[in-house]
Structure formats: structure tokens, C-alpha cells
N, C-alpha and C. Protein backbone atom coordinates (compact mmCIF):
# COMPACT_ATOMS: atom_id res chain seq x y z
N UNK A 1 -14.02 16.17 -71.00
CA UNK A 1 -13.61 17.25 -70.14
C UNK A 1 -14.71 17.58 -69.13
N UNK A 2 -15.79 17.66 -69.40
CA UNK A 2 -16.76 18.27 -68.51
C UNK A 2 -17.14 16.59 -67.61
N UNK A 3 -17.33 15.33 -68.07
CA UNK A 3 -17.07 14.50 -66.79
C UNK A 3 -16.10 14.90 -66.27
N UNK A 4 -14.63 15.42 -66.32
CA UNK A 4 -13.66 14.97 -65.74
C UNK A 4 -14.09 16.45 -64.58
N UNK A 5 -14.43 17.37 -64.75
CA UNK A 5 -14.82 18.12 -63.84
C UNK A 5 -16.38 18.12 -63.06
N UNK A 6 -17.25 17.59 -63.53
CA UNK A 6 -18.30 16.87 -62.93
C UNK A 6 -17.66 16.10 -61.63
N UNK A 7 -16.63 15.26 -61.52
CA UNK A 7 -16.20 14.00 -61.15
C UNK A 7 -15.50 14.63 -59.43
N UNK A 8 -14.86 16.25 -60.22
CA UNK A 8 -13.90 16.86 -59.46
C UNK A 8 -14.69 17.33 -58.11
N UNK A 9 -15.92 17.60 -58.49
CA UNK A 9 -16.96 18.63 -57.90
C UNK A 9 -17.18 17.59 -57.04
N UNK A 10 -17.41 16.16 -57.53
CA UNK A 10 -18.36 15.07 -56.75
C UNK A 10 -17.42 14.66 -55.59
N UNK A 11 -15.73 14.68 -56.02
CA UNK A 11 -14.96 14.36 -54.97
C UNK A 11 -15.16 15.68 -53.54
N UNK A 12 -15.21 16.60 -53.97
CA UNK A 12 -15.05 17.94 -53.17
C UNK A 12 -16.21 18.06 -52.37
N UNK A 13 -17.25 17.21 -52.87
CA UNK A 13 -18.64 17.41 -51.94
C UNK A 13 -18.57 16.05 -51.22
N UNK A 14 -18.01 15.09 -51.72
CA UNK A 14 -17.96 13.88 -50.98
C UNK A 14 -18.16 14.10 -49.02
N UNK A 15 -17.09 14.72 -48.59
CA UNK A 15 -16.75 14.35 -47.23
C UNK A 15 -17.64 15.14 -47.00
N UNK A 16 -18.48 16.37 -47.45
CA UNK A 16 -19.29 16.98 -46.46
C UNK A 16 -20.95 16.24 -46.59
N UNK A 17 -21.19 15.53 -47.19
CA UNK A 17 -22.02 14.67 -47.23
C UNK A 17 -22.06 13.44 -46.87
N UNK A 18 -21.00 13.05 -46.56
CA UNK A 18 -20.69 11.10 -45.93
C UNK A 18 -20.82 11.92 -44.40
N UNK A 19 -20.70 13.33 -43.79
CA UNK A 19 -20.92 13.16 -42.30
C UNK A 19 -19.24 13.34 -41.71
N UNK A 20 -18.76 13.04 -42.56
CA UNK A 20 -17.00 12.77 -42.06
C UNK A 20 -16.50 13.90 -41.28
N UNK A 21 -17.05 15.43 -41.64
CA UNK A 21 -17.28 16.05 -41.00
C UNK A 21 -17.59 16.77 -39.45
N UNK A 22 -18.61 16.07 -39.39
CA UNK A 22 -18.92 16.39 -38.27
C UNK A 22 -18.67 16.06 -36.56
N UNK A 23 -18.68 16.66 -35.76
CA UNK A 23 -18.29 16.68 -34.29
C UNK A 23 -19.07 15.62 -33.66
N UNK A 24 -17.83 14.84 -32.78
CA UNK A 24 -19.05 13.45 -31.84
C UNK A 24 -19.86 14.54 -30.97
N UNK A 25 -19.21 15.58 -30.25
CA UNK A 25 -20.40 16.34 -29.32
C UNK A 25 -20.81 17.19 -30.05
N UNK A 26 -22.09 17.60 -30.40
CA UNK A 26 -23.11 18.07 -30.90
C UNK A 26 -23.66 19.17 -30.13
N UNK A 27 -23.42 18.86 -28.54
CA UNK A 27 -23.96 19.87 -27.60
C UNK A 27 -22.99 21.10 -27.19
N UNK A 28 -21.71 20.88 -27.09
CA UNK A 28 -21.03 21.85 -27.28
C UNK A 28 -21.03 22.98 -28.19
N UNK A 29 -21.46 24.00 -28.36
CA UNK A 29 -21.08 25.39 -29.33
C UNK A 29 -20.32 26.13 -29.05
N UNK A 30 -19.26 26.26 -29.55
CA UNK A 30 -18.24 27.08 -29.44
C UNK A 30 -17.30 26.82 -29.04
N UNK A 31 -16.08 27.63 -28.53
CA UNK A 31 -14.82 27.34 -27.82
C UNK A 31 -15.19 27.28 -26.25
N UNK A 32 -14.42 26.32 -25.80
CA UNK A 32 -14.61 26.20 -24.28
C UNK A 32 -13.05 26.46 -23.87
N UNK A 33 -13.21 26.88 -21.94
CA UNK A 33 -11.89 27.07 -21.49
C UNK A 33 -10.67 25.92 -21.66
N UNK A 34 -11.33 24.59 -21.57
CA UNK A 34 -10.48 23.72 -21.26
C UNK A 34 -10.07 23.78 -22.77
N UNK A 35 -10.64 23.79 -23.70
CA UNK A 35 -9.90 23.57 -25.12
C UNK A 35 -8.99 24.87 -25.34
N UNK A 36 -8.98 26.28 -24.08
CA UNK A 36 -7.85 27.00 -24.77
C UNK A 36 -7.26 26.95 -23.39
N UNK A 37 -7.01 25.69 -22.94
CA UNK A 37 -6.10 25.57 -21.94
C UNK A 37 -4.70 25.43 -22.81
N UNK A 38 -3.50 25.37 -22.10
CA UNK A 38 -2.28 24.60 -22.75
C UNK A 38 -1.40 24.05 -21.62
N UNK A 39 -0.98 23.13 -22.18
CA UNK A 39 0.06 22.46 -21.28
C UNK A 39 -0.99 20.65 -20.86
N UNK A 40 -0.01 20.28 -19.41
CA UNK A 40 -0.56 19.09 -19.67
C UNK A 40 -1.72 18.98 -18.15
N UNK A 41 -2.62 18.47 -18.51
CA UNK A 41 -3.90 18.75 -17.51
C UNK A 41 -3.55 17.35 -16.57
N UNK A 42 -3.96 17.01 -15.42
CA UNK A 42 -3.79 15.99 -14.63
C UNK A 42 -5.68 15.48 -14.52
N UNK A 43 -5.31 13.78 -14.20
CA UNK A 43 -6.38 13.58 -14.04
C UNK A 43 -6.61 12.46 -13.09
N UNK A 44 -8.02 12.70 -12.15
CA UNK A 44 -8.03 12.02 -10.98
C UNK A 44 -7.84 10.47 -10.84
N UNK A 45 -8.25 10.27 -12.36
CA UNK A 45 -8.22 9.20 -12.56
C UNK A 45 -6.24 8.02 -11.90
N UNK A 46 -6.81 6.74 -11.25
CA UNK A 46 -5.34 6.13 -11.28
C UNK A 46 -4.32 5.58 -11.97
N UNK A 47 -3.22 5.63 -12.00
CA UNK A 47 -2.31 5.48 -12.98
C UNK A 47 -1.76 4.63 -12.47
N UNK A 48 -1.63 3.01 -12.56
CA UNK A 48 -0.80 1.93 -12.96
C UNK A 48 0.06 1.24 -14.01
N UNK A 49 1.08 0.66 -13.98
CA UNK A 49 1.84 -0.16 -14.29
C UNK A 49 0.98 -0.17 -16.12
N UNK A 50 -0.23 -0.83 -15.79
CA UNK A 50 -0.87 -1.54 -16.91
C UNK A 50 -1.32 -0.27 -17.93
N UNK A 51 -1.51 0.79 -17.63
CA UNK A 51 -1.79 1.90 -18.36
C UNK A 51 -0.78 2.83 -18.71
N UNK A 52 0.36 2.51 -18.73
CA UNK A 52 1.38 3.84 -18.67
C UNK A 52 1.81 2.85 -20.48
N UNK A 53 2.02 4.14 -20.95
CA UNK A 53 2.77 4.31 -22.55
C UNK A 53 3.96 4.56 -22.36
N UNK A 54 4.57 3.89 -23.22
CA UNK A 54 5.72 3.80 -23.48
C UNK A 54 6.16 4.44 -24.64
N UNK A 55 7.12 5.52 -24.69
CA UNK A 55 7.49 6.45 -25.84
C UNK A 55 8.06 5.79 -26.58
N UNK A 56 8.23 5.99 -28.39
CA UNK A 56 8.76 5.21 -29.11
C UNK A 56 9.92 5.58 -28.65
N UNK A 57 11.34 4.77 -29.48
CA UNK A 57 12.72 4.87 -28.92
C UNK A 57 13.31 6.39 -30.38
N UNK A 58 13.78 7.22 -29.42
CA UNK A 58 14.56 8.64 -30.41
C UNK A 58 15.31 7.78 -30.94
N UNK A 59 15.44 8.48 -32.62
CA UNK A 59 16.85 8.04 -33.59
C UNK A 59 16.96 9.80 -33.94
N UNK A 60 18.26 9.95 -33.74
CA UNK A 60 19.12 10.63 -33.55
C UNK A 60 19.30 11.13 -34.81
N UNK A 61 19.28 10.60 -36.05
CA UNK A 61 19.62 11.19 -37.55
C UNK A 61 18.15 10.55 -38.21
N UNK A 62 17.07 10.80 -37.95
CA UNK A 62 15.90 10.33 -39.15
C UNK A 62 15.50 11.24 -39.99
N UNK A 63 16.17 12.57 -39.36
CA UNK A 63 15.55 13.70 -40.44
C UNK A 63 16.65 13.80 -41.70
N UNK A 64 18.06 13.23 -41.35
CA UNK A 64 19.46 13.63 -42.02
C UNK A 64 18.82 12.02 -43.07
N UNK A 65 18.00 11.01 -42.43
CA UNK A 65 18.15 9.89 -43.51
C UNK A 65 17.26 10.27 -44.53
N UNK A 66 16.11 11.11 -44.20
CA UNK A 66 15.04 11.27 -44.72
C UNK A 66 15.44 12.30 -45.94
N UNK A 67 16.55 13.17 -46.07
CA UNK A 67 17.27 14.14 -46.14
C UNK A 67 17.71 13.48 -47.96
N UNK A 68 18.70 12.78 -47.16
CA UNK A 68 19.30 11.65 -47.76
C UNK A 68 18.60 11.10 -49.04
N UNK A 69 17.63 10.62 -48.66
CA UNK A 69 17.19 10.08 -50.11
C UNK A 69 15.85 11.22 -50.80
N UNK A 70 15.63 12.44 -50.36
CA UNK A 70 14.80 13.40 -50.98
C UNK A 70 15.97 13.98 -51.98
N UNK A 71 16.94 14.07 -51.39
CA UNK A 71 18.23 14.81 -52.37
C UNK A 71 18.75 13.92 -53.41
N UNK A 72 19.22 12.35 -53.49
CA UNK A 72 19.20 11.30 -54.12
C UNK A 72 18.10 11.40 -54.92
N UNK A 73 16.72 11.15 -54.69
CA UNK A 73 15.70 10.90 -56.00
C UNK A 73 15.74 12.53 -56.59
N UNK A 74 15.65 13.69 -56.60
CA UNK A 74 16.25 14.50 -56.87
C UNK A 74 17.60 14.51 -58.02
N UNK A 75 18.91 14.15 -57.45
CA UNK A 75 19.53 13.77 -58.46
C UNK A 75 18.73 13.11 -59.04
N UNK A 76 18.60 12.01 -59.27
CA UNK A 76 18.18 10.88 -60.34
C UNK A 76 17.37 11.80 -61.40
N UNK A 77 16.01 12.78 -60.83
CA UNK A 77 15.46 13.60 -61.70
C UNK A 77 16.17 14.28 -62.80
N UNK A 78 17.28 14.83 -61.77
CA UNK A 78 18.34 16.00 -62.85
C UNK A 78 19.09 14.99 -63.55
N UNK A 79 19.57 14.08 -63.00
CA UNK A 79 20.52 13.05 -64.33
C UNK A 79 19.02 12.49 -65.18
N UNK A 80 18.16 12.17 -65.11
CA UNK A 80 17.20 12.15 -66.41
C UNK A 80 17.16 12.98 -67.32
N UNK A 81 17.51 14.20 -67.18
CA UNK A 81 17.33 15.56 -67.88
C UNK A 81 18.25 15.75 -68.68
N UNK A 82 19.78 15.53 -68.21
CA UNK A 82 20.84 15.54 -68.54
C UNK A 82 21.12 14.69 -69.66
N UNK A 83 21.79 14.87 -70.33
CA UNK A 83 21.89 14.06 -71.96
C UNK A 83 23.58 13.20 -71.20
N UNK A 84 23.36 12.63 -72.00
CA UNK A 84 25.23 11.55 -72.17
C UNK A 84 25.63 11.03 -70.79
N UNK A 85 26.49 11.09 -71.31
CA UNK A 85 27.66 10.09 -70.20
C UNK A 85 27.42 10.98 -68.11
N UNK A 86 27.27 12.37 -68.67
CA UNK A 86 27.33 13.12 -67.64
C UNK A 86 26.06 12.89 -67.07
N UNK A 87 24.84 12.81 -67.42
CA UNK A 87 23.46 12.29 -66.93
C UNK A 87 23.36 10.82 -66.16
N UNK A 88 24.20 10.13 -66.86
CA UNK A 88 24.08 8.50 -66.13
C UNK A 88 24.83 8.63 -64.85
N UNK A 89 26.13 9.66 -64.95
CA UNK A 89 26.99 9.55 -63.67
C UNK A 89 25.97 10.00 -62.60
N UNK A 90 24.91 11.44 -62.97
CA UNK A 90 24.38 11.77 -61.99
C UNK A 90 23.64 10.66 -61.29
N UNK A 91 22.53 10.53 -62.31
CA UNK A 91 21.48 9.14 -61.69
C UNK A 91 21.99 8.06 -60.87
N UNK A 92 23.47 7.70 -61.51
CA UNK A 92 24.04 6.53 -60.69
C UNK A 92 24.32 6.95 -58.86
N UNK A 93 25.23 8.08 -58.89
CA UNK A 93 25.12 9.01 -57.50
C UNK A 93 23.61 8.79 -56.75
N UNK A 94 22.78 9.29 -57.44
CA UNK A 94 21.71 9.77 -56.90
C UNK A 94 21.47 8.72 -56.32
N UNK A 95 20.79 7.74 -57.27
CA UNK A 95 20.55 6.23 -56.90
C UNK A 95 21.49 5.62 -55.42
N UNK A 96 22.67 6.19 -55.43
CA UNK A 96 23.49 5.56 -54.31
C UNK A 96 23.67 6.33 -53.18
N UNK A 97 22.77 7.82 -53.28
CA UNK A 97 22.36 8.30 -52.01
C UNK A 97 21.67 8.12 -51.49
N UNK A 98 20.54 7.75 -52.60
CA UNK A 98 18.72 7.80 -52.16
C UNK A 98 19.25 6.07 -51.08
N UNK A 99 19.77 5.34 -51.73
CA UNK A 99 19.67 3.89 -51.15
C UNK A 99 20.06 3.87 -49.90
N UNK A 100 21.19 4.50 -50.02
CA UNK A 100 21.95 4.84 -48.26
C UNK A 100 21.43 5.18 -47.71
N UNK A 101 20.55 6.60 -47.93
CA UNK A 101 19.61 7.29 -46.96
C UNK A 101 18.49 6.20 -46.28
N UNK A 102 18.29 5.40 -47.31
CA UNK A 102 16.86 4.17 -47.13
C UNK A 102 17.43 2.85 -46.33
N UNK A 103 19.20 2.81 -46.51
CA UNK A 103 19.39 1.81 -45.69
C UNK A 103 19.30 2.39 -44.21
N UNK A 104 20.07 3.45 -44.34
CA UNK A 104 20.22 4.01 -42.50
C UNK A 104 18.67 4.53 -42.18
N UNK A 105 17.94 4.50 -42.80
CA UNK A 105 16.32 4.65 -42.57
C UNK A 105 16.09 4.17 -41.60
N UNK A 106 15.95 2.75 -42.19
CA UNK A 106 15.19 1.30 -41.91
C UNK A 106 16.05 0.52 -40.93
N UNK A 107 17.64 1.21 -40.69
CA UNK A 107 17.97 0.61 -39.69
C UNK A 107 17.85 0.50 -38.53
């Protein structure tokens, strides 16, 4: 027990000692205007062909697929719980939402 909380402490101090932490500018202190700007800033810099991003493509239902199989593995949980014949029906459902949700995912 006391390694296993020794261990806990060592994870929790980890990142502030590897540096992971800390800011590339160093010379900056504090909040500046441009960081409580909002919206989108322009810059003098030129904009060609070769530099422009391209937005990924919208899918229209990824939150309803994502939906889909959180509610499916879900069932499956509650038909584990469930004793008999009535527990397997759930899991089987579940199982055949979660999959659907994962096929129209990935489609």
C-alpha cells in the first residue's frame, strides 16, 4: 500500500519536473493584448495556393453515431447484470447497436 501511493505522488510530480510545463517564451509575464484579443487576426504575411488548408469534410450524424454505440455498450453493461434469458436479449440488442453505431462511424 504505501509503494502504491509513493508511486502515485511520483506520477503527480512527474510533469512538473520533466519541464513539460513550462512556456517556449520565458520573456513574456503576464497577459498581453493580443492574447485577449478574439476573433480572427489578419496577417501581412502572403497567402498562396501552396499554403491554404483545407477543412476536413462535415459528416452530418457523427455525434448521433457516436451516440449510438455509448448507448449499445451501455446496454451490454445492463444485460450483464441482468440474470436469464432477459439479460442475453439485452446484450444481444446492445451489441447490435453499439456495431451499427461503429459501422455508420467508420463510414
Amino acid at each position: 500500500m504505501r509503494f502504491l501511493a509513493i508511486s502515485f505522488c511520483a506520477l503527480a510530480l512527474l510533469p512538473a519536473a520533466s519541464g513539460a510545463q513550462q512556456s517556449a517564451q520565458n520573456s513574456v509575464k503576464g497577459p498581453t493584448v493580443q492574447a485577449a484579443s478574439v476573433g480572427f487576426r489578419v496577417s501581412d504575411a502572403r497567402v498562396d495556393a501552396s499554403t491554404k488548408v483545407t477543412a476536413a469534410p462535415i459528416r452530418p450524424h457523427e455525434g448521433q453515431d457516436v451516440a449510438l454505440m455509448v448507448v449499445g455498450v451501455g446496454a451490454m453493461i445492463v444485460g450483464a447484470l441482468v440474470q436469464h434469458t432477459a439479460g442475453t436479449i439485452i446484450v444481444i440488442g446492445g451489441a447490435g447497436m453499439a456495431l451499427y453505431g461503429l459501422y455508420n462511424y467508420l463510414e
